[in-house]
C-alpha atoms as a PDB file:
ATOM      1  CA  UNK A   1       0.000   0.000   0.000  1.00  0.00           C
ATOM      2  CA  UNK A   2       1.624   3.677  -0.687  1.00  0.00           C
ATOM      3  CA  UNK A   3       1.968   5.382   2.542  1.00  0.00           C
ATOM      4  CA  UNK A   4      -0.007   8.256   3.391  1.00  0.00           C
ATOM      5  CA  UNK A   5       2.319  11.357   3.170  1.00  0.00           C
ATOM      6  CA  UNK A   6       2.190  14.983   4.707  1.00  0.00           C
ATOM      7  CA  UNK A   7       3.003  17.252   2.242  1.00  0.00           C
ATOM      8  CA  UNK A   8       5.484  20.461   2.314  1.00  0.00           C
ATOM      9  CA  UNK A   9       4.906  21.819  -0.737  1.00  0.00           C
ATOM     10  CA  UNK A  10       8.723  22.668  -0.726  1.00  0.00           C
ATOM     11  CA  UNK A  11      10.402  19.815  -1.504  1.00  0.00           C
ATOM     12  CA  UNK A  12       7.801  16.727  -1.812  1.00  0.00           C
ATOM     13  CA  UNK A  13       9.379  16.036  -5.154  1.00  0.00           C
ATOM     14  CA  UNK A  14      12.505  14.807  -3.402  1.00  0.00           C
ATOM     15  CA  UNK A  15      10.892  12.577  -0.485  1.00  0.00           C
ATOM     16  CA  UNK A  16       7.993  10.555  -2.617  1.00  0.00           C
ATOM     17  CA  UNK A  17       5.607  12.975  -2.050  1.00  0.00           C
ATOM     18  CA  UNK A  18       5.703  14.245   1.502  1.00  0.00           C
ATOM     19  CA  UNK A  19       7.056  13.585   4.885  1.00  0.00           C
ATOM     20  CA  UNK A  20       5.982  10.024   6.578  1.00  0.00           C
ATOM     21  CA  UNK A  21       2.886  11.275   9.193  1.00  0.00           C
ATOM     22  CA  UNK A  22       4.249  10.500  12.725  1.00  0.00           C
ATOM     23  CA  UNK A  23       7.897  12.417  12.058  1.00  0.00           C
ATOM     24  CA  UNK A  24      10.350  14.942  13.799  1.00  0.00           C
ATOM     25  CA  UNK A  25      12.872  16.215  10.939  1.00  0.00           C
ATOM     26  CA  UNK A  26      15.073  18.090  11.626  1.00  0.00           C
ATOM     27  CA  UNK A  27      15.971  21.749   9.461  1.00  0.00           C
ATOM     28  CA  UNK A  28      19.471  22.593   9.719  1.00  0.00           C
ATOM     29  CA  UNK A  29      21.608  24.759   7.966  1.00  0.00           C
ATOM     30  CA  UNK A  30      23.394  28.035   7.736  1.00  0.00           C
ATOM     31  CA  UNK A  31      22.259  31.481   9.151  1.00  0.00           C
ATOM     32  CA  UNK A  32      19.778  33.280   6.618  1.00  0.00           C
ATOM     33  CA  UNK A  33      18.940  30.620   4.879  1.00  0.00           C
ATOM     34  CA  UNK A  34      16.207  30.179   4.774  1.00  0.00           C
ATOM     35  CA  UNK A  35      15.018  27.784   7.725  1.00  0.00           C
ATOM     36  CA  UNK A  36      12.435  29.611   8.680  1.00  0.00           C
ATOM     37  CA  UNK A  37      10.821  30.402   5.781  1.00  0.00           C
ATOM     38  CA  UNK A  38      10.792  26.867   5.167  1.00  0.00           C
ATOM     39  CA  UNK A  39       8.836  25.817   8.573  1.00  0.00           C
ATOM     40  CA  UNK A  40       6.654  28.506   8.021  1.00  0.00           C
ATOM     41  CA  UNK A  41       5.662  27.897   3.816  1.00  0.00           C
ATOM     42  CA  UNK A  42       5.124  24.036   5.185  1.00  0.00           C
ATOM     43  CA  UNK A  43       2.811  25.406   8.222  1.00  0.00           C
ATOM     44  CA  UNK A  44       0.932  27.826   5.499  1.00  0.00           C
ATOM     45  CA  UNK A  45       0.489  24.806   3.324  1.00  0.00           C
ATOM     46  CA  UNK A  46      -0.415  22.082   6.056  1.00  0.00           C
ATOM     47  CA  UNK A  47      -2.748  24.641   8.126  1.00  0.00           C
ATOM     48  CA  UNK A  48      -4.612  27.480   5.626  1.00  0.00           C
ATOM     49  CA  UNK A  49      -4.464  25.563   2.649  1.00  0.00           C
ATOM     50  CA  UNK A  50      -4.868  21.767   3.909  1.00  0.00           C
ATOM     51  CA  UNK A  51      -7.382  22.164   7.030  1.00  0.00           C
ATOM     52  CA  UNK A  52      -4.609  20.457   9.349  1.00  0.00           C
ATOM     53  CA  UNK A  53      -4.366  21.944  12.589  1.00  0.00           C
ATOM     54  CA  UNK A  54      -0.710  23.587  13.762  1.00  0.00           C
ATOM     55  CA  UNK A  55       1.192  24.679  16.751  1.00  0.00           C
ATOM     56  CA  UNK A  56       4.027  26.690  16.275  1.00  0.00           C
ATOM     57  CA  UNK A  57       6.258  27.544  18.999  1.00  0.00           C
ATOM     58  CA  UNK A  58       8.236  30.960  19.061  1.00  0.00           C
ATOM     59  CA  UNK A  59      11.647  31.264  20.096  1.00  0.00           C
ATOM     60  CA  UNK A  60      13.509  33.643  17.737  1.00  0.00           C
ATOM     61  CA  UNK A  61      10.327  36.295  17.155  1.00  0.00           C
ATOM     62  CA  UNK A  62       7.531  37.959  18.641  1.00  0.00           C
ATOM     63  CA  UNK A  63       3.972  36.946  17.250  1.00  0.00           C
ATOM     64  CA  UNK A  64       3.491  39.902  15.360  1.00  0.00           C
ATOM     65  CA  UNK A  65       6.779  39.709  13.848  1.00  0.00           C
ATOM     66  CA  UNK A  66       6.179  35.767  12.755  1.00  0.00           C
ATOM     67  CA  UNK A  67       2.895  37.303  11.122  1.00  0.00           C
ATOM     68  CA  UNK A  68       4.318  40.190   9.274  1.00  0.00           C
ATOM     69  CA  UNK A  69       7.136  37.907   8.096  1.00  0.00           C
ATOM     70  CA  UNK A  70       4.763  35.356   7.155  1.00  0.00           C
ATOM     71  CA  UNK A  71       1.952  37.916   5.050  1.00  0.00           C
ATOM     72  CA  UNK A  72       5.762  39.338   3.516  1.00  0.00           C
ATOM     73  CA  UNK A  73       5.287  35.849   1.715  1.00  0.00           C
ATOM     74  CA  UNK A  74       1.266  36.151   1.340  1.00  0.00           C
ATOM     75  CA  UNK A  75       0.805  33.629   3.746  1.00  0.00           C
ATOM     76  CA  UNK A  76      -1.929  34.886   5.895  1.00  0.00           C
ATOM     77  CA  UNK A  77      -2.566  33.339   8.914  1.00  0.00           C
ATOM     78  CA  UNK A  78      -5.408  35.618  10.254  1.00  0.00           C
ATOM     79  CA  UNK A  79      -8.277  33.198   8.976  1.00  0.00           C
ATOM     80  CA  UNK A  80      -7.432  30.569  11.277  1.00  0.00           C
ATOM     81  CA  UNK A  81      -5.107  31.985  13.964  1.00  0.00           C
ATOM     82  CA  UNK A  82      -6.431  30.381  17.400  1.00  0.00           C
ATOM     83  CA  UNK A  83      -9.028  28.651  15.699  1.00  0.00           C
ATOM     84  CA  UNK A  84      -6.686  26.144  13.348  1.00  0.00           C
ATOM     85  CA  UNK A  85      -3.750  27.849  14.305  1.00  0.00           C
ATOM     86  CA  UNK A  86      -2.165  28.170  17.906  1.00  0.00           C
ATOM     87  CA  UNK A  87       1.076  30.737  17.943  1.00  0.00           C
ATOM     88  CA  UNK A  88       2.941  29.704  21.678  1.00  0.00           C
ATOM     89  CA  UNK A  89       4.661  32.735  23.131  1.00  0.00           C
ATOM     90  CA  UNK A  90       8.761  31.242  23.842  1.00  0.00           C
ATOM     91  CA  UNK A  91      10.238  34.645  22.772  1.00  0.00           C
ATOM     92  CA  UNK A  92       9.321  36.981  25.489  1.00  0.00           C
ATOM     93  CA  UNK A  93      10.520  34.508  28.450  1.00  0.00           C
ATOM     94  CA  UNK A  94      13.593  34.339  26.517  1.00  0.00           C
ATOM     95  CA  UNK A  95      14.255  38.219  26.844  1.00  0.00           C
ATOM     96  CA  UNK A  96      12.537  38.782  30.276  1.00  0.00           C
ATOM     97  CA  UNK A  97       9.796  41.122  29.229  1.00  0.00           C
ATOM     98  CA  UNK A  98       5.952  40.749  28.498  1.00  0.00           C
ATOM     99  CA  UNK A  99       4.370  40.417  25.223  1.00  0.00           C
ATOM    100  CA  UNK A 100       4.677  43.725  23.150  1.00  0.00           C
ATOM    101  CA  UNK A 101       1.694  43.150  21.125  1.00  0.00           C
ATOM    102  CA  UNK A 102      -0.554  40.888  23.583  1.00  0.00           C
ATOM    103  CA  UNK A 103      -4.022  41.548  23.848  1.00  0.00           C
ATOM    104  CA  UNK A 104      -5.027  38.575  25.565  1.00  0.00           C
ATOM    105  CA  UNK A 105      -3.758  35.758  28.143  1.00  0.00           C
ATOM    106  CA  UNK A 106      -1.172  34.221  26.385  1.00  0.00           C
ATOM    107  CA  UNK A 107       0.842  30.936  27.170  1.00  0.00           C
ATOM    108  CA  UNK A 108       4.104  31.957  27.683  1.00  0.00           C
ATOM    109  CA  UNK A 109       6.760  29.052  27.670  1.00  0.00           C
ATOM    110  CA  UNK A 110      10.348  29.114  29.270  1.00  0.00           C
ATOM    111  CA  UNK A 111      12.236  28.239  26.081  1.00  0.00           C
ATOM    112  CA  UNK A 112      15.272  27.415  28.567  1.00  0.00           C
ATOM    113  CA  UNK A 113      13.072  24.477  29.478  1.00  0.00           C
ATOM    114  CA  UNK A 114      12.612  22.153  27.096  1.00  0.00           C
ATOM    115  CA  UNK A 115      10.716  19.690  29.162  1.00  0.00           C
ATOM    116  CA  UNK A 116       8.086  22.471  29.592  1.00  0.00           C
ATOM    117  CA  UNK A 117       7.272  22.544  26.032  1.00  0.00           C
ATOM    118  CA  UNK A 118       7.139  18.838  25.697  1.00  0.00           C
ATOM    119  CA  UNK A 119       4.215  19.100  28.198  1.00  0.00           C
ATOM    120  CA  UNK A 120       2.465  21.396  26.400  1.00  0.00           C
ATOM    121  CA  UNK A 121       2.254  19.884  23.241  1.00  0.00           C
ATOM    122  CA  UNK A 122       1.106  16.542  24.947  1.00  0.00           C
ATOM    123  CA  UNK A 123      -1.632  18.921  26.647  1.00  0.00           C
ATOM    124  CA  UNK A 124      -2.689  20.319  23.676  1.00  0.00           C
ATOM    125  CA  UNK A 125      -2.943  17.064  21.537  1.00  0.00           C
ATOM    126  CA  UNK A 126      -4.621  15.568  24.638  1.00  0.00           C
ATOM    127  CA  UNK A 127      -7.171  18.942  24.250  1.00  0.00           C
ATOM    128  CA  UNK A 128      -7.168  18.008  20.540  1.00  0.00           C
ATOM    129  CA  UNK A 129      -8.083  14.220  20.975  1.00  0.00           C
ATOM    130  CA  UNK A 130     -10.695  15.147  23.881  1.00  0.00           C
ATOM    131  CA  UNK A 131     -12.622  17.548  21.903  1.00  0.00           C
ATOM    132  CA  UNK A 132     -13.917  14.471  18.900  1.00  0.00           C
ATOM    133  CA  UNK A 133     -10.072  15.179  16.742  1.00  0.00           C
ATOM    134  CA  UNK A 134      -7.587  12.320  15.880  1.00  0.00           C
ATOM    135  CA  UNK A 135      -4.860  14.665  17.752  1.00  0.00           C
ATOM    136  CA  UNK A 136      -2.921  14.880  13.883  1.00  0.00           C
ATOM    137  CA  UNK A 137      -1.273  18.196  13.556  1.00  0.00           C
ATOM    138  CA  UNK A 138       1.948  19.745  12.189  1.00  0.00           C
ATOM    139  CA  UNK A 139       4.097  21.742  14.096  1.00  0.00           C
ATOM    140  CA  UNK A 140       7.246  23.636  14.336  1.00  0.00           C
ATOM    141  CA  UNK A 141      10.043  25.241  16.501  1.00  0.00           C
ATOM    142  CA  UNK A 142      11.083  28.157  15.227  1.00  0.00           C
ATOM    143  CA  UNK A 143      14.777  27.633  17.169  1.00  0.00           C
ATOM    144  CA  UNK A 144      15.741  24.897  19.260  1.00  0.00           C
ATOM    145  CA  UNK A 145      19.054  26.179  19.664  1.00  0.00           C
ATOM    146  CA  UNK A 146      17.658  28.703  23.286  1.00  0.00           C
ATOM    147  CA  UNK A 147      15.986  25.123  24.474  1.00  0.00           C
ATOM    148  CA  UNK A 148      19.338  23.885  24.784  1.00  0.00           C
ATOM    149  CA  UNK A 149      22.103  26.441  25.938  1.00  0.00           C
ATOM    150  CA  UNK A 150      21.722  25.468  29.450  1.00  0.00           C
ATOM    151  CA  UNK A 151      20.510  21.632  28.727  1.00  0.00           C
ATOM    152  CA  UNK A 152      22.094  18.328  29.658  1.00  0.00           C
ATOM    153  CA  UNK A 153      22.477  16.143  26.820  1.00  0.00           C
ATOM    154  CA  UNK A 154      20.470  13.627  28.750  1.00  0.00           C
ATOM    155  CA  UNK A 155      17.508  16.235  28.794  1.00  0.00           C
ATOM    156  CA  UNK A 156      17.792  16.832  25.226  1.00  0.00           C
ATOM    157  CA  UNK A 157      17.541  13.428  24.536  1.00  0.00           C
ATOM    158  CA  UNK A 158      14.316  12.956  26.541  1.00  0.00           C
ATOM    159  CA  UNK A 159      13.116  15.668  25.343  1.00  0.00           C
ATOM    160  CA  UNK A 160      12.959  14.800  21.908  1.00  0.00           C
ATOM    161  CA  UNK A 161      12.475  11.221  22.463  1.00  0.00           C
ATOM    162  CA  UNK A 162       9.456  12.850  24.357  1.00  0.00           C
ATOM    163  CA  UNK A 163       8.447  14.776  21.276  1.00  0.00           C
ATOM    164  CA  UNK A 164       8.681  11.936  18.881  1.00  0.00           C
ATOM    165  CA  UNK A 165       6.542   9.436  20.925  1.00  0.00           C
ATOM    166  CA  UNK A 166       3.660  12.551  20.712  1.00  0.00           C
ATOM    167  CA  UNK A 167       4.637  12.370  17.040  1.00  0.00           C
ATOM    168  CA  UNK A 168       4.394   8.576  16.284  1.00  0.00           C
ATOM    169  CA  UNK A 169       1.387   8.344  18.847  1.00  0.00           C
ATOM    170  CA  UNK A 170      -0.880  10.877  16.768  1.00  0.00           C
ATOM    171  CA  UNK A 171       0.506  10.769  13.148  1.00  0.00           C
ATOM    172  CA  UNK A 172       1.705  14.299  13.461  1.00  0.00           C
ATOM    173  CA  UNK A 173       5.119  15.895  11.707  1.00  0.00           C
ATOM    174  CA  UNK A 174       7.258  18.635  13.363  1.00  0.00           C
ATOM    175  CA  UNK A 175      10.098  20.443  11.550  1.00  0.00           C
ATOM    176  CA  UNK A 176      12.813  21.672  14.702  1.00  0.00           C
ATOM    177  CA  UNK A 177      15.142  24.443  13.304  1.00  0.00           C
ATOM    178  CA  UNK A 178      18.811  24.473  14.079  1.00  0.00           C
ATOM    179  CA  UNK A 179      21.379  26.683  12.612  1.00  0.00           C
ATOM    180  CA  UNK A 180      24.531  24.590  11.905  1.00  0.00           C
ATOM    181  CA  UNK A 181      27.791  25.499  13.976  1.00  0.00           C
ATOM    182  CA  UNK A 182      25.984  26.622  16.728  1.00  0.00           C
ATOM    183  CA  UNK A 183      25.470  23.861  19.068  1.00  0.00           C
ATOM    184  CA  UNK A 184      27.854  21.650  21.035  1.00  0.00           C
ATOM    185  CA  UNK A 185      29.278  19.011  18.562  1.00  0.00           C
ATOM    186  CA  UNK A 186      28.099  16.541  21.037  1.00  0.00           C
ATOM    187  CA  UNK A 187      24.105  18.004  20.792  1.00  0.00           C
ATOM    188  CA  UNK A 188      24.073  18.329  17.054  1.00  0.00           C
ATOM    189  CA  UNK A 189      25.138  14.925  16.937  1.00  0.00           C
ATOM    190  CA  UNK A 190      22.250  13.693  19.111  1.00  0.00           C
ATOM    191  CA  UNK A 191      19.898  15.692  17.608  1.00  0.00           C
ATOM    192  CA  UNK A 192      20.650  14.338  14.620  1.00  0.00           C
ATOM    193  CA  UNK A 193      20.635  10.417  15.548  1.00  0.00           C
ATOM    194  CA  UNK A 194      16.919  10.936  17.168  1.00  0.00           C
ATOM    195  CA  UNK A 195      15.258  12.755  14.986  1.00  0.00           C
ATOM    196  CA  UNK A 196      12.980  11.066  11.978  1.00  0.00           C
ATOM    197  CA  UNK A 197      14.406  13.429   9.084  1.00  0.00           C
ATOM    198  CA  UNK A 198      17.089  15.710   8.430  1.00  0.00           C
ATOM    199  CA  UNK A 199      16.634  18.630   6.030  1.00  0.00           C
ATOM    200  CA  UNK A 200      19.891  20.430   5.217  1.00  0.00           C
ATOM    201  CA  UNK A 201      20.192  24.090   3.770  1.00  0.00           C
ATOM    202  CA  UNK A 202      23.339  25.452   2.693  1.00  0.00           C
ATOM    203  CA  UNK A 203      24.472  28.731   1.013  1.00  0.00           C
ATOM    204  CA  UNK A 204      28.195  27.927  -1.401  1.00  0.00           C
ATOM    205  CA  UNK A 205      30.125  31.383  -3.125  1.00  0.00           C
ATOM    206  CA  UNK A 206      30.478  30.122  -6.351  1.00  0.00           C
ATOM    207  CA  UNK A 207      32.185  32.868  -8.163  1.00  0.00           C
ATOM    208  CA  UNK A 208      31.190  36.234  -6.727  1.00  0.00           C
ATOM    209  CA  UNK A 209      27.695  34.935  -6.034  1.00  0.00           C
ATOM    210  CA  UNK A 210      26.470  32.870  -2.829  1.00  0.00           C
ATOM    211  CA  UNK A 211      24.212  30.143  -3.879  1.00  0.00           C
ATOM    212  CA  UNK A 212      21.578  28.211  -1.688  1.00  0.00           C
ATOM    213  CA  UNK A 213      21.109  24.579  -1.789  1.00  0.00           C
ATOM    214  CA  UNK A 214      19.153  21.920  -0.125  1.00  0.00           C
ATOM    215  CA  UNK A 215      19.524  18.316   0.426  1.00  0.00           C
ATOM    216  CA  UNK A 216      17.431  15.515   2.189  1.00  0.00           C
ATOM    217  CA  UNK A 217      20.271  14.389   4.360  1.00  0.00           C
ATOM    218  CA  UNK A 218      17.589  11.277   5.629  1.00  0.00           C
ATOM    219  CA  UNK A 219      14.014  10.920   5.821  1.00  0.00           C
ATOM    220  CA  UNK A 220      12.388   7.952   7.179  1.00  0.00           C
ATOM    221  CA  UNK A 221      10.710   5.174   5.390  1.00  0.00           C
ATOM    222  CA  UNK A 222      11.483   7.155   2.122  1.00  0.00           C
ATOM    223  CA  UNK A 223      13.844   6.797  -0.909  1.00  0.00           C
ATOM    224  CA  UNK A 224      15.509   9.827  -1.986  1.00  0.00           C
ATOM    225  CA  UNK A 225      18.113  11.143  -3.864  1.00  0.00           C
ATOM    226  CA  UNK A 226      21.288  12.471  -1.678  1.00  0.00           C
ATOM    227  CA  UNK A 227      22.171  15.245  -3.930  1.00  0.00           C
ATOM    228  CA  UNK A 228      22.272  18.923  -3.419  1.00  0.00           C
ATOM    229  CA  UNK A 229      19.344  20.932  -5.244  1.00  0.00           C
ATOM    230  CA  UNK A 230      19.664  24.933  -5.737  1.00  0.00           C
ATOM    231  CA  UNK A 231      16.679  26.522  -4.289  1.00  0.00           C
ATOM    232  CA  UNK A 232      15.872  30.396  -4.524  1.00  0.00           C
ATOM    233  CA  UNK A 233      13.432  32.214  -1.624  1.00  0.00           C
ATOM    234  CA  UNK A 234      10.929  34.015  -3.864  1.00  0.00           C
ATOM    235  CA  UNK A 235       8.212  36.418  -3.021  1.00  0.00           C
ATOM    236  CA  UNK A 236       6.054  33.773  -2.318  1.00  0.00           C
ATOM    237  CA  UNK A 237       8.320  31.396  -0.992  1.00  0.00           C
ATOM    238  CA  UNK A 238      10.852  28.586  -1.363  1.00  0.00           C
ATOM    239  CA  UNK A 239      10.984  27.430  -4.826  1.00  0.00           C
ATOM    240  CA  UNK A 240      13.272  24.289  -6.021  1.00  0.00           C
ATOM    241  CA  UNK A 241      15.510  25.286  -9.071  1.00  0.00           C
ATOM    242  CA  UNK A 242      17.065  22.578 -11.764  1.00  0.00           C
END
């Protein structure tokens, strides 16, 4: 039988279609680019455009900045925000200030604890799964990098075996950013041995020009090619080139 897939919308033609449902993948690469435009053209897809319900978590932005960046694309989340879409506040614990732009309660997660935000994605699944839904969803984390400054690598490791057993439980598929060079040899290594999938983006000076690529460094459960593909960021998004 051919294997349900979740679609990106980015780079399906490289992974048979889509990511396996039940995944963590990993998106690592260099600064600028493009990781989170990525995570956030799969969550546009997935969310406004498929029906799926998402949960992003914040690290690296303010809501309102994630959606200005996002309608800088066209991908407008109003529609569905809080109804399809839930936007978790880990920026402003992060920088020890309130919300700028709150006008309501908002959730606001210590992004120095990852164990914290395990628990509330099992919460909100279990809300999900409570409520009549299957508890599928797609998710992302905008940086995991914060989560794991002052980590153990034994926390790290339970926290994304954590993650991935909410994954595999409820079919749903996560994309974690990570900029490369930036963690502890020792953490990028086990982040990369855990997770389900690992998306790489690089940027190469060829000439007097620097070039972005992308690669599916692994992916679960799918055949792919392990080549590097040139990829420009558009106004409206990631777009595969060659």
């Amino acid at each position: 039988m051919r294997m349900e897939r979740i679609t990106t919308g980015i780079i399906d033609s490289l992974i048979q279609g889509g990511v396996p449902p039940g995944s963590v993948v990993l998106v690592i690469g260099d600064p600028k680019s493009g990781k989170t435009t990525f995570q956030t053209q799969f969550l546009y897809n997935q969310v406004v455009m498929g029906g799926i319900p998402g949960l992003a978590i914040l690290v690296d932005m303010p809501k309102r900045e994630f959606l200005d960046f996002s309608k800088d694309f066209g991908w407008d989340f109003s529609p569905v925000l809080d109804e399809f879409l839930y936007l978790v506040d880990a920026y402003s614990h992060r920088i020890k200030s309130a919300p700028k732009f709150s006008f309501s309660e908002d959730v606001i997660i210590d992004a120095s604890n990852p164990f914290q935000i395990s628990k509330f994605i099992r919460d909100t699944t279990t809300g999900l799964v409570s409520s009549g839904h299957n508890g599928q969803l797609v998710g992302i984390i905008t940086s995991v990098t914060p989560l794991f400054f002052e980590s153990d690598i034994v926390d790290i490791y339970k926290f994304l075996e954590e993650l991935k057993d909410i994954a595999h439980r409820y079919n749903q598929v996560w994309f974690i950013e990570v900029n490369s060079g930036i963690e502890r040899p020792q953490v990028e290594n086990t982040v990369r041995a855990i997770v389900d999938g690992i998306v790489e983006m690089r940027m190469f000076e060829e000439g007097r020009t620097l070039r972005r690529y992308i690669r599916v460094y692994g992916m679960r459960r799918t055949a792919h090619s392990l080549s590097w593909f040139p990829y420009e960021i558009t106004p409206t998004g990631i777009v595969l080139r060659g």
